[in-house]
PDB file of N, CA and C in Angstrom:
ATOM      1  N   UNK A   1     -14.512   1.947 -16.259  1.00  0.00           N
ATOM      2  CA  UNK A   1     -14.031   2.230 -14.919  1.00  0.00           C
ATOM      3  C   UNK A   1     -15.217   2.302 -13.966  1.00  0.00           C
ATOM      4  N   UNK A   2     -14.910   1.541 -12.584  1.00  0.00           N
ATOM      5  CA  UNK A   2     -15.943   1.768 -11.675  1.00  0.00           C
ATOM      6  C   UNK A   2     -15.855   2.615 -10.886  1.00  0.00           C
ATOM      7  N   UNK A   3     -16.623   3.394  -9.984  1.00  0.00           N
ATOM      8  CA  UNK A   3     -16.170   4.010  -8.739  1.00  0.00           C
ATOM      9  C   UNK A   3     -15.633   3.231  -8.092  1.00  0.00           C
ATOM     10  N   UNK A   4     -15.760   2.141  -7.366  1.00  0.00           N
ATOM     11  CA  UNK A   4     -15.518   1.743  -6.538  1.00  0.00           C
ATOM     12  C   UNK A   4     -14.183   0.790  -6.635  1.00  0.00           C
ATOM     13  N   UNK A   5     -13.932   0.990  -7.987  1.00  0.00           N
ATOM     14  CA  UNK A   5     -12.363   0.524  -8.409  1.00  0.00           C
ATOM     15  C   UNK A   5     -11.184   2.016  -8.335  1.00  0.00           C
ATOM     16  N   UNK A   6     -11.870   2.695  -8.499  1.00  0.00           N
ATOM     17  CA  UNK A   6     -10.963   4.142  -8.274  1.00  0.00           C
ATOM     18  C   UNK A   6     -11.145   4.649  -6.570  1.00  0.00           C
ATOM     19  N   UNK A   7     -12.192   4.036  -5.934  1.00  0.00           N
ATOM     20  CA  UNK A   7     -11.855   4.651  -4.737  1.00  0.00           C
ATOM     21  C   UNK A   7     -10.746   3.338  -4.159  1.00  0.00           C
ATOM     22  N   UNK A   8     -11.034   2.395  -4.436  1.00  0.00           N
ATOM     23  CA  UNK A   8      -9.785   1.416  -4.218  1.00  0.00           C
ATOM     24  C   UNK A   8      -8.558   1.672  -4.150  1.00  0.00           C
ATOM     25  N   UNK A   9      -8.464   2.495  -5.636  1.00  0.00           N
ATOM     26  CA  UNK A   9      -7.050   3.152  -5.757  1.00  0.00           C
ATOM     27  C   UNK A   9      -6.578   4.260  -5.236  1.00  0.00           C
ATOM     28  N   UNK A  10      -7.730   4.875  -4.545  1.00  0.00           N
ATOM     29  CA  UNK A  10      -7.061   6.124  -3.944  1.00  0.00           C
ATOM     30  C   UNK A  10      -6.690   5.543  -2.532  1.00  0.00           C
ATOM     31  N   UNK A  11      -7.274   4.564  -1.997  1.00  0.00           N
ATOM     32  CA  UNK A  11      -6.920   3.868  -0.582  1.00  0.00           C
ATOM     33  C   UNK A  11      -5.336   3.441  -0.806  1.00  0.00           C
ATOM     34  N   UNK A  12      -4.970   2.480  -2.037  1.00  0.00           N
ATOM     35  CA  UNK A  12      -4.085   1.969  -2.172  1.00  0.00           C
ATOM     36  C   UNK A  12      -3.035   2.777  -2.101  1.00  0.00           C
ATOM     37  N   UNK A  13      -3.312   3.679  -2.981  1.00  0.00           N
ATOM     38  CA  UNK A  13      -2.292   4.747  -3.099  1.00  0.00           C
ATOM     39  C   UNK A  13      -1.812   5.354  -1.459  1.00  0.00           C
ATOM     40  N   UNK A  14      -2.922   5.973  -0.508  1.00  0.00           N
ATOM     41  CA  UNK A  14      -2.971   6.898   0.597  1.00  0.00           C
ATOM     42  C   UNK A  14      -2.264   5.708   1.422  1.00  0.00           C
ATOM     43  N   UNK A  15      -2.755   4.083   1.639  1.00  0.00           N
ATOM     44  CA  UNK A  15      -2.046   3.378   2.269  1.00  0.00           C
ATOM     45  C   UNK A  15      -0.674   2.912   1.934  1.00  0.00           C
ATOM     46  N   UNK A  16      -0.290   2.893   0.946  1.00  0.00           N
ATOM     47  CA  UNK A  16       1.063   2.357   0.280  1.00  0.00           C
ATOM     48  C   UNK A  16       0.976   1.103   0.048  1.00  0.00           C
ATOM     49  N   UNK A  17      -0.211  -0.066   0.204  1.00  0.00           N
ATOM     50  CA  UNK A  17       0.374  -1.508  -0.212  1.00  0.00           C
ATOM     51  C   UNK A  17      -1.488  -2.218  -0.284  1.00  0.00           C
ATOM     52  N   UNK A  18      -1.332  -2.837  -0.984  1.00  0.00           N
ATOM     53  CA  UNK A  18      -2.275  -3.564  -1.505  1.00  0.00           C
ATOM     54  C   UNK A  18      -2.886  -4.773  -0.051  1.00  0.00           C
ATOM     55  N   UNK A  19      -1.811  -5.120   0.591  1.00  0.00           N
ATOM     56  CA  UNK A  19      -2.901  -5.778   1.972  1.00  0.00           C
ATOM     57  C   UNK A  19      -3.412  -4.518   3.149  1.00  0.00           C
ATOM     58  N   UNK A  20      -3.080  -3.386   2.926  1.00  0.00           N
ATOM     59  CA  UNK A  20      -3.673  -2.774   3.969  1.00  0.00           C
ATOM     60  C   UNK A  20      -4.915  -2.412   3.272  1.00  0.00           C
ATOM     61  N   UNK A  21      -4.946  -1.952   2.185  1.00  0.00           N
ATOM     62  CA  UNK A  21      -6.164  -1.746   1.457  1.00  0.00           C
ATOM     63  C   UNK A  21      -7.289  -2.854   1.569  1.00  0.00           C
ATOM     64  N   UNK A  22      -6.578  -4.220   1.401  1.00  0.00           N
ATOM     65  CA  UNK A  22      -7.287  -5.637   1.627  1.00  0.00           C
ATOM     66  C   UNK A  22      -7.363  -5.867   2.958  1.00  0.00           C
ATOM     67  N   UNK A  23      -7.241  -5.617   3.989  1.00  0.00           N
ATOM     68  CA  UNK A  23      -7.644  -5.691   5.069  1.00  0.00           C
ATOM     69  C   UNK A  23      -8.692  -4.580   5.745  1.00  0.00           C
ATOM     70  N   UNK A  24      -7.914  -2.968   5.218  1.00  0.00           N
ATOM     71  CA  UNK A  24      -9.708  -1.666   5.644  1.00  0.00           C
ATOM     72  C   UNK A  24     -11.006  -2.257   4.859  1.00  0.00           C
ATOM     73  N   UNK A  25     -10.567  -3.084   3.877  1.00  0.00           N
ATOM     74  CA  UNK A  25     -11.889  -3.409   3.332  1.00  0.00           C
ATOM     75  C   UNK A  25     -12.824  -5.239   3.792  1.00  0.00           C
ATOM     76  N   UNK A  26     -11.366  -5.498   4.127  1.00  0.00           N
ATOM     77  CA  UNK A  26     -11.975  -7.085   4.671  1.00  0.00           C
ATOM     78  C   UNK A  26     -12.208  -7.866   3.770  1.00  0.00           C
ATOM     79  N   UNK A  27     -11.190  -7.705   2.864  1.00  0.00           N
ATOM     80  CA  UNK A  27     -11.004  -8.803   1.528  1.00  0.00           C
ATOM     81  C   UNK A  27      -9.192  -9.431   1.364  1.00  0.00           C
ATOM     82  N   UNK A  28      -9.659 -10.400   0.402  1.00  0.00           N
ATOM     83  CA  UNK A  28      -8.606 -11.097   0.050  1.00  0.00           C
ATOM     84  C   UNK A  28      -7.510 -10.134  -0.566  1.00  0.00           C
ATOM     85  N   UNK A  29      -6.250  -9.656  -0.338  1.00  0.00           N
ATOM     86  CA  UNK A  29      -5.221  -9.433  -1.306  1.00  0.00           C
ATOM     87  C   UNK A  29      -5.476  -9.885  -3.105  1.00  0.00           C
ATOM     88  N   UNK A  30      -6.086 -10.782  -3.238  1.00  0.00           N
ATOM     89  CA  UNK A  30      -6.080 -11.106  -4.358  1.00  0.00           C
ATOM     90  C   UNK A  30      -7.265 -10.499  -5.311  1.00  0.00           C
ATOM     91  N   UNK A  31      -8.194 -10.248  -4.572  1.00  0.00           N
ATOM     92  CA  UNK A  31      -9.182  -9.202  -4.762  1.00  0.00           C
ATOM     93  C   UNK A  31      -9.089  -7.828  -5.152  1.00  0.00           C
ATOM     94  N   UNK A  32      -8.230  -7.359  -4.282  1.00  0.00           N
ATOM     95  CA  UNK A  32      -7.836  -6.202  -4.341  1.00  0.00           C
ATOM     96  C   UNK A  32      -6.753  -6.141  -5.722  1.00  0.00           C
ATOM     97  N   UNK A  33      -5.740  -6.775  -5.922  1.00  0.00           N
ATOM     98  CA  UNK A  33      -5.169  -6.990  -7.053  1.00  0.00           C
ATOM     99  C   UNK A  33      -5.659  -7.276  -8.297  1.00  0.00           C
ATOM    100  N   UNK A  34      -7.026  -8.023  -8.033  1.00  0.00           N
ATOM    101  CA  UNK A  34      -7.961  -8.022  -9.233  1.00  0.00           C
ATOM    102  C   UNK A  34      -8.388  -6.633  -9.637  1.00  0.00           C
ATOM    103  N   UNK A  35      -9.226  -6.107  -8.272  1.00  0.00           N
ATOM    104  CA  UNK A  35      -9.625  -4.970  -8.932  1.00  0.00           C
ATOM    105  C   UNK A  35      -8.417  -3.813  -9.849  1.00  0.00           C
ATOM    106  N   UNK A  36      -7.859  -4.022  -8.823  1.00  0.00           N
ATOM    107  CA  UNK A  36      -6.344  -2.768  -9.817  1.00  0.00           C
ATOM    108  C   UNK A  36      -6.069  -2.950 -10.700  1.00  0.00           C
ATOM    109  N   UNK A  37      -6.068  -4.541 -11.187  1.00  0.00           N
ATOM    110  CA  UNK A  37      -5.804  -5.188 -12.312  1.00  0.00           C
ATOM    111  C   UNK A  37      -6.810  -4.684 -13.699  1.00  0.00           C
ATOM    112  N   UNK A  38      -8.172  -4.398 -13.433  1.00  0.00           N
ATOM    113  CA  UNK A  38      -9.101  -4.141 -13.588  1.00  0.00           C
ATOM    114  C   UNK A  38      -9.086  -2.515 -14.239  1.00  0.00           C
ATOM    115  N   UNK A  39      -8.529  -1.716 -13.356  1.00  0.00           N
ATOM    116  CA  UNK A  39      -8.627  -0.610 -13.345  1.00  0.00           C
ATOM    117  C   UNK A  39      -7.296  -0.102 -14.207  1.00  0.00           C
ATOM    118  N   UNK A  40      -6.504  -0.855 -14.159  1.00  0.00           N
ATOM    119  CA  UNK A  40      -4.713  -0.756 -14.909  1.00  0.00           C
ATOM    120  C   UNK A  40      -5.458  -1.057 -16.615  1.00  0.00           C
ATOM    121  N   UNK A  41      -6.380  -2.287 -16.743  1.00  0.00           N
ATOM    122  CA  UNK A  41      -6.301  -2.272 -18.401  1.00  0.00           C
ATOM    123  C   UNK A  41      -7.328  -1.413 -18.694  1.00  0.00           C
ATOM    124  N   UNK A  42      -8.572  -1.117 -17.873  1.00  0.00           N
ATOM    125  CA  UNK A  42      -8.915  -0.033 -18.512  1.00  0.00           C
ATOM    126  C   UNK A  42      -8.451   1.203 -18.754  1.00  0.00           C
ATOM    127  N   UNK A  43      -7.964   1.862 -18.363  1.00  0.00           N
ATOM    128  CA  UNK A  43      -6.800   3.042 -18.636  1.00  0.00           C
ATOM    129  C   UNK A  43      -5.793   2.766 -19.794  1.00  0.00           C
ATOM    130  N   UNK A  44      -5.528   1.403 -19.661  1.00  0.00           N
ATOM    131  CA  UNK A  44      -4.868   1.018 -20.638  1.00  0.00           C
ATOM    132  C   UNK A  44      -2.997   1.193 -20.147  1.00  0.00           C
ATOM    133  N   UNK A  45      -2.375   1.289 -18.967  1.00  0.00           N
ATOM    134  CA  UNK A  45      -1.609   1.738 -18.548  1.00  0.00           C
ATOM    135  C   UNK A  45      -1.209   0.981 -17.300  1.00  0.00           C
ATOM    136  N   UNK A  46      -0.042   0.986 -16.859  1.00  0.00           N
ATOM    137  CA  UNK A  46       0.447   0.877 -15.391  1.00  0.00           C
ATOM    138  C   UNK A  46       0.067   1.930 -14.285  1.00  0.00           C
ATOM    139  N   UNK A  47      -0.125   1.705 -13.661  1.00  0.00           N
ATOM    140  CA  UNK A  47      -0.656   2.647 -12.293  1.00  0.00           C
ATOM    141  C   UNK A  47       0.200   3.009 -11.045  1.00  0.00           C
ATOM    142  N   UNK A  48       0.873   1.995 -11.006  1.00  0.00           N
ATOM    143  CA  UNK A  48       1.654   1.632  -9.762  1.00  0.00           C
ATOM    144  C   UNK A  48       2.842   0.952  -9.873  1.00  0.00           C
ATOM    145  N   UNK A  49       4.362   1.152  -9.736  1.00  0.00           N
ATOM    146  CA  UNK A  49       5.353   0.529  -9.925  1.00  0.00           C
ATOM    147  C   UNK A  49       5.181   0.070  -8.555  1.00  0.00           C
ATOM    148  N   UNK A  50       5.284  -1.391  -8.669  1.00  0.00           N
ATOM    149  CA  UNK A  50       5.229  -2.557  -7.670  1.00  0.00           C
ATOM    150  C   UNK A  50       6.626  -3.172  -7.035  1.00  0.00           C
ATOM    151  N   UNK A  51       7.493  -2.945  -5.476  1.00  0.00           N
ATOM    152  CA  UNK A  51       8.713  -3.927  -6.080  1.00  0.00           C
ATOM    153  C   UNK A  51       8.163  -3.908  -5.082  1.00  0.00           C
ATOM    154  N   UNK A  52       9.874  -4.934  -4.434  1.00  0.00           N
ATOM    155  CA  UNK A  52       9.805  -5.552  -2.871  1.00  0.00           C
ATOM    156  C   UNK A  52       9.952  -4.556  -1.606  1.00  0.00           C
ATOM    157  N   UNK A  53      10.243  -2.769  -2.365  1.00  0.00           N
ATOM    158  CA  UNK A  53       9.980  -1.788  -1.149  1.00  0.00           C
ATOM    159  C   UNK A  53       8.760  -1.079  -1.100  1.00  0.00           C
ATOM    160  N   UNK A  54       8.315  -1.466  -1.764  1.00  0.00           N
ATOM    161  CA  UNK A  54       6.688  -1.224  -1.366  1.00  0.00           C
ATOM    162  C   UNK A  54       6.033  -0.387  -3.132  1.00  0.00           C
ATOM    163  N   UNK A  55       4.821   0.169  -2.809  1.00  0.00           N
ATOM    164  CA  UNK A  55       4.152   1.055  -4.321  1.00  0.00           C
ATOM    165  C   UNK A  55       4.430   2.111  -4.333  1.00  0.00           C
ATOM    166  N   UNK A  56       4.986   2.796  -5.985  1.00  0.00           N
ATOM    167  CA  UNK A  56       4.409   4.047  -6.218  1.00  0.00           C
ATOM    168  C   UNK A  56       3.949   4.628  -7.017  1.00  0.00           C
ATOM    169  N   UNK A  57       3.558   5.386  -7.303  1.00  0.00           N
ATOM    170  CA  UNK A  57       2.615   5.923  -8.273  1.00  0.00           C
ATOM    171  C   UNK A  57       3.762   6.220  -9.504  1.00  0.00           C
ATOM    172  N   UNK A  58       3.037   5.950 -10.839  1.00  0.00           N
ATOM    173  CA  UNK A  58       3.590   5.956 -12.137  1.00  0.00           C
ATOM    174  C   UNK A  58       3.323   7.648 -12.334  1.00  0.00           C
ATOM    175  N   UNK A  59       3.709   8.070 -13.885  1.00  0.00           N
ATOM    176  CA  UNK A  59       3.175   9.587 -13.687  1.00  0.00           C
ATOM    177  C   UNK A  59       1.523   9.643 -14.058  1.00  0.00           C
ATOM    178  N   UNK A  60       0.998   8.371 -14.877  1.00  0.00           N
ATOM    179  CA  UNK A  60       0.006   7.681 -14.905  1.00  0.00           C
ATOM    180  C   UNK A  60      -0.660   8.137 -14.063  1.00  0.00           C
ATOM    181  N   UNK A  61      -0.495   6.656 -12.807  1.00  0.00           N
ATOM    182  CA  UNK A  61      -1.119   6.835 -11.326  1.00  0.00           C
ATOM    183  C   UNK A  61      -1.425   7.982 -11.141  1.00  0.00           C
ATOM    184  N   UNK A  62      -0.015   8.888 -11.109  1.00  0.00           N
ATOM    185  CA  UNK A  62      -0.630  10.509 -10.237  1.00  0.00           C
ATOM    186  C   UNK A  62      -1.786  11.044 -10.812  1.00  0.00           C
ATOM    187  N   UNK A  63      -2.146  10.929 -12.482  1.00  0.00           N
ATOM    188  CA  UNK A  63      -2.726  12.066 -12.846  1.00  0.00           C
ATOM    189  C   UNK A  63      -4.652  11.247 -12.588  1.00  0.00           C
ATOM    190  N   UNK A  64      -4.486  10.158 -12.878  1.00  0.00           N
ATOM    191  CA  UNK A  64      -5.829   9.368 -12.593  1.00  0.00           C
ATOM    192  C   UNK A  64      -6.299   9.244 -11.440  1.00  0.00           C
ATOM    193  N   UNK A  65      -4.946   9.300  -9.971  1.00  0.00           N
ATOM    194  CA  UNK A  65      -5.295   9.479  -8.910  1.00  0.00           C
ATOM    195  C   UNK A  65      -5.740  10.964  -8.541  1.00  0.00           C
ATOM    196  N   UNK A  66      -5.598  11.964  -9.022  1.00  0.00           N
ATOM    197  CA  UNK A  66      -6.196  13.529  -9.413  1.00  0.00           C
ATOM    198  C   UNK A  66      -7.300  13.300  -9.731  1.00  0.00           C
ATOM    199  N   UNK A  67      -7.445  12.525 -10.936  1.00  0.00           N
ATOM    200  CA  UNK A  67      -8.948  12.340 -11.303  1.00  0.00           C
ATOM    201  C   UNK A  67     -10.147  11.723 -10.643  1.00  0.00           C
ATOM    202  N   UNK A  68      -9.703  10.530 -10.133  1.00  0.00           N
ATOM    203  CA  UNK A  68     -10.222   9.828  -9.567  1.00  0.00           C
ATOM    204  C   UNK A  68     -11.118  10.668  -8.203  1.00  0.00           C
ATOM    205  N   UNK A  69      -9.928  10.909  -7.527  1.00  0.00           N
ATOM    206  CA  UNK A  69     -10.566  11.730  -6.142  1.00  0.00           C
ATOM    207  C   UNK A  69     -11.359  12.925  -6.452  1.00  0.00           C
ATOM    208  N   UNK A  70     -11.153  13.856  -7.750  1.00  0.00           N
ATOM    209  CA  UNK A  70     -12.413  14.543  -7.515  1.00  0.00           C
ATOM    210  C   UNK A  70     -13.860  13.507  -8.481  1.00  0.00           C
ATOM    211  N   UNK A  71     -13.576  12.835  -8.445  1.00  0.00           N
ATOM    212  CA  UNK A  71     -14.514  11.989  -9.359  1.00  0.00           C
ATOM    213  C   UNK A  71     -15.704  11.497  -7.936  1.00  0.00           C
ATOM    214  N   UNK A  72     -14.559  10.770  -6.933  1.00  0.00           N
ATOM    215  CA  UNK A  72     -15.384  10.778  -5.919  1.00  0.00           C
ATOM    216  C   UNK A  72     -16.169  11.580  -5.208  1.00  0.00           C
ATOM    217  N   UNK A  73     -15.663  12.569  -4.838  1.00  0.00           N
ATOM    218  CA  UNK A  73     -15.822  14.023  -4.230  1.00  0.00           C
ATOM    219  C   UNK A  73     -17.064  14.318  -5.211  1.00  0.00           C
ATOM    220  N   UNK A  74     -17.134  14.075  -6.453  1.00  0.00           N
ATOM    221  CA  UNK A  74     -18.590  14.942  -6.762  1.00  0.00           C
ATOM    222  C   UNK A  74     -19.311  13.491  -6.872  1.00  0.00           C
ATOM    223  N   UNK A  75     -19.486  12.525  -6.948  1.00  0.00           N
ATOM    224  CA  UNK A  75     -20.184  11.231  -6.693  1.00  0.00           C
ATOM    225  C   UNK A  75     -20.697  11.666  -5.035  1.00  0.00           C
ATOM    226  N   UNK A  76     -20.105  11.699  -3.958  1.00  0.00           N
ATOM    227  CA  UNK A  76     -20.278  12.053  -2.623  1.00  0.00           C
ATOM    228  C   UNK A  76     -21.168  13.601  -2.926  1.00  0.00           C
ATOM    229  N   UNK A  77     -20.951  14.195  -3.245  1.00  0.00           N
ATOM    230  CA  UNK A  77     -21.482  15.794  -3.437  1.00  0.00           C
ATOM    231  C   UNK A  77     -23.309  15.263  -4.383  1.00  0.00           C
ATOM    232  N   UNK A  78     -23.093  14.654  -5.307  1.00  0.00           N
ATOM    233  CA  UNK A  78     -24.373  14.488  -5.853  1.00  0.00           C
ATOM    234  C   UNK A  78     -25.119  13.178  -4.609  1.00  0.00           C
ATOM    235  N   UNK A  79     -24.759  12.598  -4.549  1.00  0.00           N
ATOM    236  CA  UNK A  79     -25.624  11.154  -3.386  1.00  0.00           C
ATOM    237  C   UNK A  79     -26.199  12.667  -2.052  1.00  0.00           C
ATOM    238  N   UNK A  80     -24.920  13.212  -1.493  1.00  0.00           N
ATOM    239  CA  UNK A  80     -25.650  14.168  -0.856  1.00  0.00           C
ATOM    240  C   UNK A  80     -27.054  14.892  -1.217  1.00  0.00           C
ATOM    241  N   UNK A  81     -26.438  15.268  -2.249  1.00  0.00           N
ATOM    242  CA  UNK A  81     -27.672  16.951  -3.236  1.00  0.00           C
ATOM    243  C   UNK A  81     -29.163  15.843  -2.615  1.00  0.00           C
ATOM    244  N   UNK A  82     -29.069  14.447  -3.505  1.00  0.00           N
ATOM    245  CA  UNK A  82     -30.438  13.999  -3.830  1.00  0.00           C
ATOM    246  C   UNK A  82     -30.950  13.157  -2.335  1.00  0.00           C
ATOM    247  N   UNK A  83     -30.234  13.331  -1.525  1.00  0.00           N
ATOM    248  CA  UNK A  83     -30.568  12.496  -0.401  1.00  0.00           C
ATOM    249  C   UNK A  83     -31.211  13.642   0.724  1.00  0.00           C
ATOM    250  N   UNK A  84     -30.747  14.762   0.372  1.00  0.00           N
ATOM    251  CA  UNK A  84     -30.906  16.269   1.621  1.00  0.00           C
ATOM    252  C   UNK A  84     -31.725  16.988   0.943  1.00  0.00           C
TER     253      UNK A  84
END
């Protein structure tokens, strides 16, 4: 798992759909689906039930999206420590 594949997913998640995520970031949709794609087999799991009314989080999703964000939060907390 990367950071920057889990902060993906916390965007995805907070935005609800995979082109708004691909557009705050200024990438292809298909990119962005890579990465999730990415981030779904490492977990080994579904993340996100996908239809035509939009995403939501699996019970999966929720608990990795828990993880994830304080994962960031102390990634952000240590870059701080060593930069100040």
């Amino acid at each position: 798992m990367h950071l920057d594949d889990l902060a993906l997913f916390v965007r995805i998640a907070e935005l609800g759909t995979l082109s708004a995520a691909a557009r705050e970031r200024n990438v292809a949709v298909s990119q962005v689906t890579r990465a999730l794609a990415r981030l779904e087999a490492g977990c080994g799991m579904r993340l996100l039930h996908r239809s035509t009314h939009g995403l939501s989080l699996t019970d999966e999703g929720d608990t990795v999206l828990a993880y994830a964000r304080r994962m960031l939060d102390t990634a952000a907390e240590l870059q701080g420590e060593l930069s100040g």
